[in-house]
Protein backbone atom coordinates (compact mmCIF):
# COMPACT_ATOMS: atom_id res chain seq x y z
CA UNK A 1 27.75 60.88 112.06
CA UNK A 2 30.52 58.31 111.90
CA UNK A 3 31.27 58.97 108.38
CA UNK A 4 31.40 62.95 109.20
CA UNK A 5 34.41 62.17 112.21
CA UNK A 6 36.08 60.33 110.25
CA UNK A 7 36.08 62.74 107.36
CA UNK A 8 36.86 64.85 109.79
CA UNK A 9 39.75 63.52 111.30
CA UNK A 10 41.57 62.92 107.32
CA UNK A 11 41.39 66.77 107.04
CA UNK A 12 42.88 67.32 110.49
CA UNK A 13 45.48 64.71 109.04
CA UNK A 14 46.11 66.30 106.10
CA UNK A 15 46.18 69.72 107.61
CA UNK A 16 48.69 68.57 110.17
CA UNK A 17 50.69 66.53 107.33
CA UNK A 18 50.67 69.59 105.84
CA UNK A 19 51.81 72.10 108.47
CA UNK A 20 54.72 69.41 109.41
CA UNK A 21 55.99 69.94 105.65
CA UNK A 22 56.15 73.03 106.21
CA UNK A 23 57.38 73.99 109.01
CA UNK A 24 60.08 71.06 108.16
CA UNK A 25 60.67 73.47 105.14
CA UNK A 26 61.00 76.17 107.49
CA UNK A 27 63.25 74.83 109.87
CA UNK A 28 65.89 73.56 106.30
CA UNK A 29 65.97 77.28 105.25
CA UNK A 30 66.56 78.66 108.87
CA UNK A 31 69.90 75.46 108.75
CA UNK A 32 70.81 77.26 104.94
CA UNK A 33 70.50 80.72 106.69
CA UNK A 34 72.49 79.69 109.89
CA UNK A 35 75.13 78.35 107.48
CA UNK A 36 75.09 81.03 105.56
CA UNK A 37 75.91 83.41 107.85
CA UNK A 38 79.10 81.52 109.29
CA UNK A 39 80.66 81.60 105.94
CA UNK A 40 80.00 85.57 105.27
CA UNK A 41 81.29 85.74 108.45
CA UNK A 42 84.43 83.93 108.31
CA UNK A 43 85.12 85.22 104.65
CA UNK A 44 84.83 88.58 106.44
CA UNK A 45 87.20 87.74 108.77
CA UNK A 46 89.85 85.97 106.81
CA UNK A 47 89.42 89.53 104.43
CA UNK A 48 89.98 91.45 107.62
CA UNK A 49 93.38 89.83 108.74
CA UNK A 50 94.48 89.57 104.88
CA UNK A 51 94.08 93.24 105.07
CA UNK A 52 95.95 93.71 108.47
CA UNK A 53 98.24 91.55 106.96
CA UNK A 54 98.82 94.05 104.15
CA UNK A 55 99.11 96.93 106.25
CA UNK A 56 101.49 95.68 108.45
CA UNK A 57 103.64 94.38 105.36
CA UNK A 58 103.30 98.03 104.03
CA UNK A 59 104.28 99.36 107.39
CA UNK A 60 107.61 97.70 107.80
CA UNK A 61 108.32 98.25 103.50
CA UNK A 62 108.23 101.87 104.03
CA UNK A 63 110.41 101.63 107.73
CA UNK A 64 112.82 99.36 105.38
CA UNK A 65 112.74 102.40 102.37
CA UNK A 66 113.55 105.20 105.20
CA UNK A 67 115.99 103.06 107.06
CA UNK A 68 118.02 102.17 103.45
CA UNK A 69 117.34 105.89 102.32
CA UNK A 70 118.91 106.96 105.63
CA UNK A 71 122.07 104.57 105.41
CA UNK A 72 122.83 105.74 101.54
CA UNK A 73 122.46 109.36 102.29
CA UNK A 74 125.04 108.81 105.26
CA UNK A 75 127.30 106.84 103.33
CA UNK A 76 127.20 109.01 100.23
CA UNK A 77 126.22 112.16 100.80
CA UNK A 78 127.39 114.09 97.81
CA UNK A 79 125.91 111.59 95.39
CA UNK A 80 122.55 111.72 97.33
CA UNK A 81 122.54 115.83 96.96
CA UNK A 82 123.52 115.29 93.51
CA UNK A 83 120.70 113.06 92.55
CA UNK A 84 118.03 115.47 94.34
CA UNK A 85 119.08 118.12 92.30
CA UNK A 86 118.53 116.95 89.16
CA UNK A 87 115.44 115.21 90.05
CA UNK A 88 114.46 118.77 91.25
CA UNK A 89 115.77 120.51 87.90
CA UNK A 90 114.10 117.68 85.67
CA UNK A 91 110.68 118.21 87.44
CA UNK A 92 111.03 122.35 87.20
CA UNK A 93 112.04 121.81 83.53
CA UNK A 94 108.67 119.59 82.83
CA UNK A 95 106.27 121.42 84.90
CA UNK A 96 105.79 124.20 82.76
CA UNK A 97 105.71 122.12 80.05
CA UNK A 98 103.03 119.97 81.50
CA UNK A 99 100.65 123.10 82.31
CA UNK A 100 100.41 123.78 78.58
């Protein structure tokens, strides 16, 4: 009987040894997961603001283009109308030859 408790009690040992690996194992890959997700999280937010960041700089280029258009035009007028019109006969001279 004595031998059969204490065979007993080195499989409960073992089992528990076992289950403490384990769930030691678990608990390391729910640490990797954790970290993990903080980086995807902060990469996605350092993408985010880089592509505010963007925006915004494309935003106030375009405001700059308009604002410098606006100031030639006023400044040289006839120039300005001159350059529109052969831009516009240049692009009615090549778009029937594009269509071919």
């Amino acid at each position: 009987m004595r031998a059969a408790s204490i065979q007993q009690t080195e499989w409960w040992k073992d089992n528990m040894s076992r289950a403490a690996r384990e769930a030691e194992r678990l608990m390391d890959l729910g640490k990797g997961a954790v970290r993990m997700k903080v980086t995807i999280a902060e990469r996605i937010e350092d993408d985010v603001n880089k592509a505010r960041r963007a925006v915004k700089h494309g935003y106030r280029a375009a405001e700059d283009f308009v604002e410098d258009t606006t100031h030639r035009i006023k400044r040289e007028p006839l120039r300005s109308v001159g350059v529109i019109f052969i831009a516009g006969m240049a692009l009615g001279w090549l778009l029937p030859r594009v269509r071919q």
